[in-house]
Protein backbone atom coordinates (compact mmCIF):
# COMPACT_ATOMS: atom_id res chain seq x y z
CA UNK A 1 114.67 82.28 96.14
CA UNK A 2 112.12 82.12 99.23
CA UNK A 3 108.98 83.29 98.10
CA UNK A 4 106.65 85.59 100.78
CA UNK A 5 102.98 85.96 99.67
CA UNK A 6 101.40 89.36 100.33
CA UNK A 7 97.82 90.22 100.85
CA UNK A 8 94.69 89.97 103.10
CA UNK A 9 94.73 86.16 103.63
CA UNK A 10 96.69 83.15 102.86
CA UNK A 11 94.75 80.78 103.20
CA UNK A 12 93.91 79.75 99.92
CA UNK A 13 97.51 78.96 99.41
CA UNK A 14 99.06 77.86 102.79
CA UNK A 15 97.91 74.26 101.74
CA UNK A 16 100.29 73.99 98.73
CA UNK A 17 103.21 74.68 100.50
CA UNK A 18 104.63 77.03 97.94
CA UNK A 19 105.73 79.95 100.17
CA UNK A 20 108.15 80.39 102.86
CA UNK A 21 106.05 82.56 104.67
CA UNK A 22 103.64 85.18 104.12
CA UNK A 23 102.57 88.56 105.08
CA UNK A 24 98.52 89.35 105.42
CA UNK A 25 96.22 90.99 106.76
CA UNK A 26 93.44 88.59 108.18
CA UNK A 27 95.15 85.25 110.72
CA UNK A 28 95.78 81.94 109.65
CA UNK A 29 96.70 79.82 111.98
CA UNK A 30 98.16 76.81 109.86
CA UNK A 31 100.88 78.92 108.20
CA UNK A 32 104.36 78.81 109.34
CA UNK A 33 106.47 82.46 109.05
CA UNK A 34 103.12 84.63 108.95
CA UNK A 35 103.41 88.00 109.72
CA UNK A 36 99.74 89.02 110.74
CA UNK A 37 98.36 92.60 110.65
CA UNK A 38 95.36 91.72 113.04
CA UNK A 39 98.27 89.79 115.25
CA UNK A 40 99.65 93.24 115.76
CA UNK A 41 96.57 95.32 115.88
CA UNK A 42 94.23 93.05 117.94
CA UNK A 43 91.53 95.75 118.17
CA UNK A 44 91.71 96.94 114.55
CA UNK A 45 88.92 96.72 113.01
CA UNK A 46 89.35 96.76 108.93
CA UNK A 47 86.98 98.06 106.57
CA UNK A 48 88.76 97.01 103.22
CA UNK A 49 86.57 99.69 101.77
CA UNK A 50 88.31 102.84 103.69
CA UNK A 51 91.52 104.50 101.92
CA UNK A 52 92.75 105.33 105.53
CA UNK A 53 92.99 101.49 106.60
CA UNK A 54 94.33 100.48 103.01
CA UNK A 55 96.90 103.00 103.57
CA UNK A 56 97.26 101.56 106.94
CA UNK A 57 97.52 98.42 105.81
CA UNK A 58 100.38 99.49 102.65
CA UNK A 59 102.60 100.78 105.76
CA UNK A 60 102.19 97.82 107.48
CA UNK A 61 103.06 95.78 104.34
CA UNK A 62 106.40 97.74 103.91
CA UNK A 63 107.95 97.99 107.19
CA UNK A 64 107.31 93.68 107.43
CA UNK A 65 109.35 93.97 103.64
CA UNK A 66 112.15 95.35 104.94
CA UNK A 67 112.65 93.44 108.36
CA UNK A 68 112.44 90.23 106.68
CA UNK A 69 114.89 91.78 103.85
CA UNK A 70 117.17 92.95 105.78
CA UNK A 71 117.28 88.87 107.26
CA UNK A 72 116.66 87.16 104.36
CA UNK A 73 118.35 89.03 100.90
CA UNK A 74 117.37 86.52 99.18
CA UNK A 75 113.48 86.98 99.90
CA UNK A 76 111.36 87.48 96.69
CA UNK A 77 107.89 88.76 97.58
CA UNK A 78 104.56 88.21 95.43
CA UNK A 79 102.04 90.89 95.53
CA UNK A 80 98.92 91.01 93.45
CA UNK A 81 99.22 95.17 92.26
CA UNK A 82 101.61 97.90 93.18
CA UNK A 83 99.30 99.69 95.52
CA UNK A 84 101.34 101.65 97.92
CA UNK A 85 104.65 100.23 97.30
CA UNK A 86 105.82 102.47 94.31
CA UNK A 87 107.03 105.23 96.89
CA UNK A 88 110.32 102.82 97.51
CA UNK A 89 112.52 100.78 95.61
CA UNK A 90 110.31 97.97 94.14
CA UNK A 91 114.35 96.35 92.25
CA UNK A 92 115.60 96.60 95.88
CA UNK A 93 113.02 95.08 97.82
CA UNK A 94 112.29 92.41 95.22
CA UNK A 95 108.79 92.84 95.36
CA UNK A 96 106.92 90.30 92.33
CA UNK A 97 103.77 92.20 90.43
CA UNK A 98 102.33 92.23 87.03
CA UNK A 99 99.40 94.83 87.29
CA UNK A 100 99.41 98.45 88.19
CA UNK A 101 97.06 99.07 91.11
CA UNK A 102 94.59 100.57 89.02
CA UNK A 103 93.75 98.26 86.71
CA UNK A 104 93.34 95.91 89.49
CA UNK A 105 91.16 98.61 91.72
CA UNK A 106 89.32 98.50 88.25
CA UNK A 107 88.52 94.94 87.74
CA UNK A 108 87.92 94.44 91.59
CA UNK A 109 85.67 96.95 91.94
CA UNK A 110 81.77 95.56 91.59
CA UNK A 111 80.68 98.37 90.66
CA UNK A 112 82.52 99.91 87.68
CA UNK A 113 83.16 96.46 86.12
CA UNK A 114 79.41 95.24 85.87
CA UNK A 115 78.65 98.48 84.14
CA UNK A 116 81.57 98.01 81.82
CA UNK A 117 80.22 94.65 80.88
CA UNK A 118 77.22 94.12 80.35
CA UNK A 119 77.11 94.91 76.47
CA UNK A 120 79.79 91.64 76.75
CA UNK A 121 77.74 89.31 79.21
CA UNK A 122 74.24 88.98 81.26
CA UNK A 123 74.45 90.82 84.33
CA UNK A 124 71.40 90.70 86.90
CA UNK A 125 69.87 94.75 87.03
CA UNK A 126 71.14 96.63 90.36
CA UNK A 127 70.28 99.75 92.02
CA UNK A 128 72.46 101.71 93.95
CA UNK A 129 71.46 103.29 97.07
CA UNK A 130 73.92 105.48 99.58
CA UNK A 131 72.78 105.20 103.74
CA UNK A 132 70.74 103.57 105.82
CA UNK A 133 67.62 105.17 105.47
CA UNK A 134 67.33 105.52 102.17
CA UNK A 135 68.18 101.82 101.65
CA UNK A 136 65.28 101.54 103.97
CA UNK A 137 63.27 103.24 102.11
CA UNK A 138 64.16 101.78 98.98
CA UNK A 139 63.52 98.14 100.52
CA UNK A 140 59.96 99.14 102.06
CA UNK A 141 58.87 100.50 98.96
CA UNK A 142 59.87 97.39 96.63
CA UNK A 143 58.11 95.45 99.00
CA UNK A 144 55.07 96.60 98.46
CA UNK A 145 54.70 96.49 95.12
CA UNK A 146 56.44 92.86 95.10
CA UNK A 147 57.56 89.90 97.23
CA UNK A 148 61.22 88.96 96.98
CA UNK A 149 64.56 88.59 99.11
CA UNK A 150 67.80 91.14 98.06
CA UNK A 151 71.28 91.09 97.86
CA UNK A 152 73.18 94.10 99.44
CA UNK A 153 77.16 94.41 98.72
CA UNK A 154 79.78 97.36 98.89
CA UNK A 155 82.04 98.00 95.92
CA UNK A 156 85.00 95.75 97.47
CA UNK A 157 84.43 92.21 99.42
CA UNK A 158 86.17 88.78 99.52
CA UNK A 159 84.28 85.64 100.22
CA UNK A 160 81.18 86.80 101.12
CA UNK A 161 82.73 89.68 103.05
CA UNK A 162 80.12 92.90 102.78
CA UNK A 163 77.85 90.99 101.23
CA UNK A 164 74.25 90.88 103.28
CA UNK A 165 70.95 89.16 102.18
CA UNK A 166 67.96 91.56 103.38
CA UNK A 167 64.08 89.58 103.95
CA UNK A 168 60.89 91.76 104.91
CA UNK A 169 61.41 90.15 108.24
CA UNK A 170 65.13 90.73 109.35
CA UNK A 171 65.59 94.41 107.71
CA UNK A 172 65.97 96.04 110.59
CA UNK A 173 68.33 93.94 112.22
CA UNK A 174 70.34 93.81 108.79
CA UNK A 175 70.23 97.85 108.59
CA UNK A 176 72.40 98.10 111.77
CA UNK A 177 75.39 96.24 110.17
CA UNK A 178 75.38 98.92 107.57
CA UNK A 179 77.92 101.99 107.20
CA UNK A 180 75.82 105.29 107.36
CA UNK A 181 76.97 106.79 104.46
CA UNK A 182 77.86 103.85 102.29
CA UNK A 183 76.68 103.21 99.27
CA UNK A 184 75.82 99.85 98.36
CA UNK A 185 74.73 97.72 94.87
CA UNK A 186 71.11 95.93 95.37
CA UNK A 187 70.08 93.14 93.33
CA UNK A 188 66.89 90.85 93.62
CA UNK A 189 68.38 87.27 95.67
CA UNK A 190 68.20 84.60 92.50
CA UNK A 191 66.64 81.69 94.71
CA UNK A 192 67.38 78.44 93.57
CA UNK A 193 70.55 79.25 91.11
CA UNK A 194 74.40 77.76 91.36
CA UNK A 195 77.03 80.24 92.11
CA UNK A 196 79.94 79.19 89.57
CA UNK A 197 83.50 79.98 89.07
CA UNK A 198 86.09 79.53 87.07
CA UNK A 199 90.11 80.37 86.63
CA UNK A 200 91.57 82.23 84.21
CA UNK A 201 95.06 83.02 83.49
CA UNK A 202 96.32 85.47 81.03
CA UNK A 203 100.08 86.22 79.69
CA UNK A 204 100.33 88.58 77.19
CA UNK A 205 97.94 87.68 74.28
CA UNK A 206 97.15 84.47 75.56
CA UNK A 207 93.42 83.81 77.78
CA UNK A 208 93.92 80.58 79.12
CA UNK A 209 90.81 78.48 80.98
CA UNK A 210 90.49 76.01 83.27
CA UNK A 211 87.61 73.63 84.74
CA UNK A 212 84.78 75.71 86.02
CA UNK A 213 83.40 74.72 89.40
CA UNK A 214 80.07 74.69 91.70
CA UNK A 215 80.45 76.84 94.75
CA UNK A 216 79.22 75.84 97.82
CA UNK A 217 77.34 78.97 99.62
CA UNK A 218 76.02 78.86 102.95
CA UNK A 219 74.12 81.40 104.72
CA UNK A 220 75.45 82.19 108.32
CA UNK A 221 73.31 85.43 109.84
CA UNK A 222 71.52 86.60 106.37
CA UNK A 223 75.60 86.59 105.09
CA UNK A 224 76.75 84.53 102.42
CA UNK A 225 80.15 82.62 102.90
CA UNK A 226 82.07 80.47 100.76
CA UNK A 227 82.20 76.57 102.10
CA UNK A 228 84.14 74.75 99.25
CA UNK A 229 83.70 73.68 95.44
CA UNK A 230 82.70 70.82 93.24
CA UNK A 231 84.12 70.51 89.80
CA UNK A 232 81.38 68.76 88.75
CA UNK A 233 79.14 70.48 85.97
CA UNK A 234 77.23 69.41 83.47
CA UNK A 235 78.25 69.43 80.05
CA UNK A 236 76.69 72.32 78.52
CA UNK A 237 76.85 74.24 81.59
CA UNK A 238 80.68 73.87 81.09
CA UNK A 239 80.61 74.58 78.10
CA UNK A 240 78.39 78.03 78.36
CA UNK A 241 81.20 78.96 81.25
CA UNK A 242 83.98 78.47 79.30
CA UNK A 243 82.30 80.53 76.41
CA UNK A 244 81.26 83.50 78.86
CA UNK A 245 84.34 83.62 80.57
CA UNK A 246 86.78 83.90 77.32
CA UNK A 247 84.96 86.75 76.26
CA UNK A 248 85.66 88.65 79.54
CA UNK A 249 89.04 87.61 79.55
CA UNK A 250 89.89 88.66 76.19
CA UNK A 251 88.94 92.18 77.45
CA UNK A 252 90.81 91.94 80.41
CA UNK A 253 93.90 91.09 78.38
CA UNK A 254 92.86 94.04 75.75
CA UNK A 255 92.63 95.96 79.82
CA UNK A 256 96.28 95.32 80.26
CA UNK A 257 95.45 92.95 82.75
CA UNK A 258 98.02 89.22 83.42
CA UNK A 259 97.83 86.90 85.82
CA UNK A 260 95.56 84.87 88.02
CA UNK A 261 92.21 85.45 88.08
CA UNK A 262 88.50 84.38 88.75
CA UNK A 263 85.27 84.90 87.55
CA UNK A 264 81.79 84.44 89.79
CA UNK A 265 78.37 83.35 87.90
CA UNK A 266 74.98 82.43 88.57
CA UNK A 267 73.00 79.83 86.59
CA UNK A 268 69.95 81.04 87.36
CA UNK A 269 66.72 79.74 85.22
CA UNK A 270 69.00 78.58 82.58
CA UNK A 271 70.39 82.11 82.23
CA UNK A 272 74.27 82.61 82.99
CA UNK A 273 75.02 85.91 85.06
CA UNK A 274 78.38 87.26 85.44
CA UNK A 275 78.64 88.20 89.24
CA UNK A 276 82.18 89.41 90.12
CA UNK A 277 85.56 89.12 88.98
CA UNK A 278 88.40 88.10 91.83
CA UNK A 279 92.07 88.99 90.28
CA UNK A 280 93.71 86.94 92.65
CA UNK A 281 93.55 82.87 93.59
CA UNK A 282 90.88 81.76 94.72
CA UNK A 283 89.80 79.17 97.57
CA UNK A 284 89.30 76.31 94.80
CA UNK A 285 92.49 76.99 93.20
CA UNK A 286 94.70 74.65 95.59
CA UNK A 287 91.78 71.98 94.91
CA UNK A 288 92.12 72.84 91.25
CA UNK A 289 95.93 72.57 91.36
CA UNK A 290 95.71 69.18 92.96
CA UNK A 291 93.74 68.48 89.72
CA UNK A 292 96.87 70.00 87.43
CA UNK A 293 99.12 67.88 89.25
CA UNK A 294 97.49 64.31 88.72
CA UNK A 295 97.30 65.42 84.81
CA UNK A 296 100.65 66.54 84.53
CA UNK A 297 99.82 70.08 84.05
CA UNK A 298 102.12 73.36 85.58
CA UNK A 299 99.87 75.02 88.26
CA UNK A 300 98.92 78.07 89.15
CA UNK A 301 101.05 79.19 91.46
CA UNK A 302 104.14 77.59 89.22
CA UNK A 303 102.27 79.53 86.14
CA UNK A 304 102.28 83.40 88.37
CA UNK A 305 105.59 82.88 89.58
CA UNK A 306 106.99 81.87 86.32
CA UNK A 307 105.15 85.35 85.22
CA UNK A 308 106.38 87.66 87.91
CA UNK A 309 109.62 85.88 87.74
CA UNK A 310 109.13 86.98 84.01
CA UNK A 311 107.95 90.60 84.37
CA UNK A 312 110.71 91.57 87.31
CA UNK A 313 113.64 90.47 85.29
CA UNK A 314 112.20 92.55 82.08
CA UNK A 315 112.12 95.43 85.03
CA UNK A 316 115.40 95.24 85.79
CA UNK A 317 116.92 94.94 82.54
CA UNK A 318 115.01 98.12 81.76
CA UNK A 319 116.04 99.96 84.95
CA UNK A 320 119.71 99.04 84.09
């Protein structure tokens, strides 16, 4: 079985060697047998937050599934949801997925799932504001009554993607990288707090945790982007990670929800927030499954593919 991965990048897993090639969206250059979107449209600009280049993208996805099929029968091909892909013959085209693309439009959306949690965990208060000026607006007159930096971000994003810090004195220059008619979640910046995150993985009615890490943000043009983790907490901060992050997973698995998965936090004043939820791997996880290895532990990947693997045979029973 020669395993394809497909989504936006592959770069969180090209290091562990797991797939024989992969089909994405965004270029990496280390990975042998990848199929790049952006390779073949060089000018395309994608906004992961437009239906029309999602769609776009779904098309692309396909026609890539059945060239390499047509080479390669026995290609399997791991895909996070079904978006898109229901219209041909999933058995056929041997495509690997455990969640229906709205349940993971659900718990990927920043939006929806803050306000769905936060009679389970802390979340930080946001405001949401649609367009340009009226973000404007919004910012000018919060800065008058008080002095503080914010955090702008769009409903969908991945590593720091759409996800802008806004100060009194670079506003305007911020504004301009702004859709017109977008709406967007603001939150007061939490200066001086430790982004967090952790990996979950659930199988049916099990919520299964692993060692929480310390992410390593840095601020390139008033835009945070991820720069690497240290799985290095303290004790009780471990421990208050662990016990905020079951809780949400036990009502993602009540959601329907298996698989990979992780969850973003702030420690901020000695208060945990729960940020964002990622159902996918994460840029720790092949650090993480280094860690598995050296214990003796299955890892990640072994545990989705051993799921999907799972699910797809269950499928085909049933469709027979």
């Amino acid at each position: 079985m020669d395993i394809y991965f497909i989504g936006i990048n592959d770069n969180i897993l090209q290091t562990q060697n797991n797939f024989y090639g992969s089909i994405t969206v965004e270029r990496n250059f280390n990975t042998k047998n990848n199929i790049c979107f952006k390779d073949v449209y060089p000018n395309k600009f994608v906004d992961y937050n437009n239906i029309a280049d999602l769609k776009k993208i779904d098309r692309f996805f396909i026609k890539c599934v059945k060239k390499i099929i047509k080479k390669n029968p026995n290609a399997y091909f791991m895909r996070y949801n079904e978006h898109n892909l229901k219209h041909f013959n999933l058995r056929k085209y041997h495509i690997l997925s455990a969640n229906k693309y709205q349940t993971y439009n659900f718990i990927n959306n920043k939006f929806k799932i803050r306000e769905r949690l936060k009679t389970i965990t802390n979340i930080l208060h946001y405001d949401y504001v649609c367009g340009r000026k009226k973000i404007k607006n919004y910012l000018l007159n919060r800065w008058s009554m008080e002095d503080c930096d914010f955090v702008l971000q769009e409903k969908f994003g991945f590593a720091g993607h759409n996800t802008f810090i806004f100060t009194k004195n670079n506003y305007n220059q911020q504004l301009k990288k702004l859709k017109q008619f977008t709406t967007y979640s603001i939150s007061i910046l939490q200066k001086n707090s430790i982004p967090i995150n952790i990996h979950l993985f659930i199988q049916n009615d099990r919520v299964e945790h692993f060692a929480p890490s310390q992410q390593i943000i840095n601020t390139d043009k008033n835009q945070m982007n991820y720069d690497g983790a240290l799985f290095n907490l303290e004790a009780s901060t471990e421990k208050l990670v662990i016990k905020e992050a079951q809780n949400i997973g036990e009502f993602l698995r009540a959601l329907g929800y298996q698989g990979v998965l992780g969850i973003d936090f702030i420690l901020s004043n000695n208060v945990l927030y729960f940020m964002e939820i990622n159902a996918r791997f994460q840029t720790s996880s092949a650090k993480l499954n280094e860690m598995l290895l050296q214990i003796g532990e299955k890892t990640l990947f072994n545990k989705q593919l051993n799921l999907l693997t799972t699910l797809n045979k269950k499928n085909l029973l049933m469709k027979n």
